[in-house]
Protein backbone atom coordinates (compact mmCIF):
# COMPACT_ATOMS: atom_id res chain seq x y z
CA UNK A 1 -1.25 -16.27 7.74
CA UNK A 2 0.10 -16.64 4.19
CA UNK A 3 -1.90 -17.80 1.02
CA UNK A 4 0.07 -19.62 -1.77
CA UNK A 5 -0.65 -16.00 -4.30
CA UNK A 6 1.13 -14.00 -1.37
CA UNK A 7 4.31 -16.71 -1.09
CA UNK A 8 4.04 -16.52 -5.37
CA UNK A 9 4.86 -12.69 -5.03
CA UNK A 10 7.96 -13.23 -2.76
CA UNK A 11 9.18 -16.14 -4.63
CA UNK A 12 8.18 -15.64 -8.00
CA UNK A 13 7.68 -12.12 -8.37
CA UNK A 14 10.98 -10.41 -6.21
CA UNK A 15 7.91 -8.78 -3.69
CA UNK A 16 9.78 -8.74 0.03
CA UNK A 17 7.59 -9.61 3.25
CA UNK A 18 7.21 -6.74 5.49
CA UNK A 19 6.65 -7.09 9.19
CA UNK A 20 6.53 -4.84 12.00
CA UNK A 21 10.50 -5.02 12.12
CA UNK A 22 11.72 -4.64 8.62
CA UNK A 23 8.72 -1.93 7.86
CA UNK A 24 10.68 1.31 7.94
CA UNK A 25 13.60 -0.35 6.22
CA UNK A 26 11.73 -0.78 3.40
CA UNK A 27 9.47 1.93 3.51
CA UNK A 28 12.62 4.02 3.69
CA UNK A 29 14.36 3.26 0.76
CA UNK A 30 15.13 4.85 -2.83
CA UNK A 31 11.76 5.18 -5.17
CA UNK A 32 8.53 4.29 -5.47
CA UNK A 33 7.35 1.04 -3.11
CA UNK A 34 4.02 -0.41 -2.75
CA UNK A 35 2.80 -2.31 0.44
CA UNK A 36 0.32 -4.43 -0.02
CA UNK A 37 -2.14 -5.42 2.06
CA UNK A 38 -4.40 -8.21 0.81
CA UNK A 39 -6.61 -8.89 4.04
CA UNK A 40 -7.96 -11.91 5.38
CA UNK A 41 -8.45 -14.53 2.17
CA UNK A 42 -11.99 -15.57 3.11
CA UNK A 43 -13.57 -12.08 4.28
CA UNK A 44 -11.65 -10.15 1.58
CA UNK A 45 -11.43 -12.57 -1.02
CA UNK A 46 -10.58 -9.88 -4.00
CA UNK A 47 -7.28 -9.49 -2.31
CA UNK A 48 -6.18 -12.82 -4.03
CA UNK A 49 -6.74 -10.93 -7.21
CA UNK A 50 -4.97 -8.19 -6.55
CA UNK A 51 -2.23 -10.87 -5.62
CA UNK A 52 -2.68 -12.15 -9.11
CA UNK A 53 -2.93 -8.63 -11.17
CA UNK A 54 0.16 -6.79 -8.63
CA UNK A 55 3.09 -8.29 -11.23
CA UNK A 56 0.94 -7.33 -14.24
CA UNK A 57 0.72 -3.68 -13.05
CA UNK A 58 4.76 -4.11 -12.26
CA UNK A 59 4.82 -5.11 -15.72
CA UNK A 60 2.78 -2.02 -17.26
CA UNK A 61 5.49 0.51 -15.18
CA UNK A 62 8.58 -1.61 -16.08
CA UNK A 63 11.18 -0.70 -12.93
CA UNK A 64 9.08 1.52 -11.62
CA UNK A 65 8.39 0.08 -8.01
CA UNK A 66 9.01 -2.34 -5.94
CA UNK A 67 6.24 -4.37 -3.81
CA UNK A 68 6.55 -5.28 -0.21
CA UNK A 69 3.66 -7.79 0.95
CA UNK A 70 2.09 -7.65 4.47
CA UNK A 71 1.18 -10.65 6.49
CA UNK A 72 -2.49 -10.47 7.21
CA UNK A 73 -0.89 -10.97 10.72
CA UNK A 74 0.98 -8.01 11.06
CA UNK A 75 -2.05 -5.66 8.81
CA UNK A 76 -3.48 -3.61 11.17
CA UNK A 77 -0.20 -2.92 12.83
CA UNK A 78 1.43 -1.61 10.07
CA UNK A 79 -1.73 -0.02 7.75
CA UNK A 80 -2.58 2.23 10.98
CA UNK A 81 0.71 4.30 10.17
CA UNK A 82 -1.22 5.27 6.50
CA UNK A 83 -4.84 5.60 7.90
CA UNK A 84 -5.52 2.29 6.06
CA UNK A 85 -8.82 0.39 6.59
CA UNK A 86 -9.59 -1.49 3.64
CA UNK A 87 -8.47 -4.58 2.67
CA UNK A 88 -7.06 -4.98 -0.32
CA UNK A 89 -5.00 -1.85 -0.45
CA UNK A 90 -1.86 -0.63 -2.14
CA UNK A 91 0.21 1.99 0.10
CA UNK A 92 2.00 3.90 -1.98
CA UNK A 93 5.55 4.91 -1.04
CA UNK A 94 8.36 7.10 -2.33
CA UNK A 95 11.75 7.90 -0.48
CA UNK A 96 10.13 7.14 2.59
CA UNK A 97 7.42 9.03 2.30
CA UNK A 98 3.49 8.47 2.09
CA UNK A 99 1.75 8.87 -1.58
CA UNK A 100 -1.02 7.02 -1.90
CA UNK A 101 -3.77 4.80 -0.78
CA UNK A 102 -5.93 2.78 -3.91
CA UNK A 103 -8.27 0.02 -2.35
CA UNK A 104 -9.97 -2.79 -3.75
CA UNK A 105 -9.81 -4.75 -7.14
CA UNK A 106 -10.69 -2.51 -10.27
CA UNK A 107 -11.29 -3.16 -14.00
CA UNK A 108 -7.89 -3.47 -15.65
CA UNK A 109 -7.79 -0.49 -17.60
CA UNK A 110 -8.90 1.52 -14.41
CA UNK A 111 -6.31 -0.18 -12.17
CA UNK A 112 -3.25 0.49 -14.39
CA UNK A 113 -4.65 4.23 -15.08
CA UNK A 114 -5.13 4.53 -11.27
CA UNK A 115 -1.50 3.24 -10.33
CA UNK A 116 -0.39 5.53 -12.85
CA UNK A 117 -1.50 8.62 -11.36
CA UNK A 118 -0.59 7.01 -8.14
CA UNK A 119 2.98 7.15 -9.33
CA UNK A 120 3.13 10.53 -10.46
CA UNK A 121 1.58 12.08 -7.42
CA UNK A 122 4.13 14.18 -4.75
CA UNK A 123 4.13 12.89 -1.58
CA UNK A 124 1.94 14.32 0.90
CA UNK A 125 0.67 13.31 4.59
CA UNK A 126 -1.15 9.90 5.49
CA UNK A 127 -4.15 10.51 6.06
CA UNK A 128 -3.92 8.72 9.34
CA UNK A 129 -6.86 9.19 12.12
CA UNK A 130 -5.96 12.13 14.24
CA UNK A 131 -7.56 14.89 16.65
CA UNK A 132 -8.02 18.29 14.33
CA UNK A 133 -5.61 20.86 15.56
CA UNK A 134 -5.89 24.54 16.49
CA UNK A 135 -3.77 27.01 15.66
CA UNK A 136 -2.64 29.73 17.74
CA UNK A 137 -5.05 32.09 16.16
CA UNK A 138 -8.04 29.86 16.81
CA UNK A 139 -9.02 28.32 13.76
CA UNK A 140 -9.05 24.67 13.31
CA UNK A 141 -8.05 22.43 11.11
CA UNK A 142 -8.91 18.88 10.34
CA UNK A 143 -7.18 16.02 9.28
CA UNK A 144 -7.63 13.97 6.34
């Protein structure tokens, strides 16, 4: 399923669709990239304003990433690799690794503020549903 805001970001806006197949391409490559997810239109309708503010927030980090758009169809497949369960998100990528999650709509100041310190975070693990692990020693750990 595609909305006419999601087909505005490919066509207007230089965004790339990401399925299944062309994820780790993408995900893979040079800099900072943003998937975003913008869930089902009618149960998550805020994702069409993400949709609408996503170029804005290109605008206020001129160069500064690039923005794949998921498919509501292919979602769940591809927002399980980053622990992602809430629609709208924007996965945060850099050289092919995982940065950051920020979900929902926010104010405008908050939302370029947030994608700011978004950007400037290292890249660290997804924080992707998993069994806690032992060590040798005995003590456990947990995930995310």
């Amino acid at each position: 399923m595609t909305t006419p805001l999601l087909d505005r970001l490919v066509r207007d806006f230089g965004a790339t669709w990401i399925t299944p197949e062309s994820h780790d391409a993408f995900a893979q490559g040079a800099g900072d990239r943003v998937l975003f997810f913008s869930g089902d239109p009618v149960r998550f309708p805020e994702g069409q304003d993400v949709a609408v503010v996503l170029p804005e927030l290109q605008r206020a980090y001129p160069g500064r990433f690039v923005v794949g758009v998921v498919p509501v169809s292919c979602e769940d497949t591809i927002a399980r690799r980053y622990g992602s369960q809430r629609w709208p998100s924007l996965v945060f990528l850099r050289d092919g690794h995982y940065v950051d999650v920020l979900a929902g709509m926010h104010d405008w100041t908050d939302y370029v503020a947030l994608v700011g310190e978004s950007l400037a975070k290292a890249p660290s693990r997804a924080p992707t549903v998993g069994i806690p692990l032992v060590s040798a020693q005995g003590a456990a750990s947990s995930c995310h």
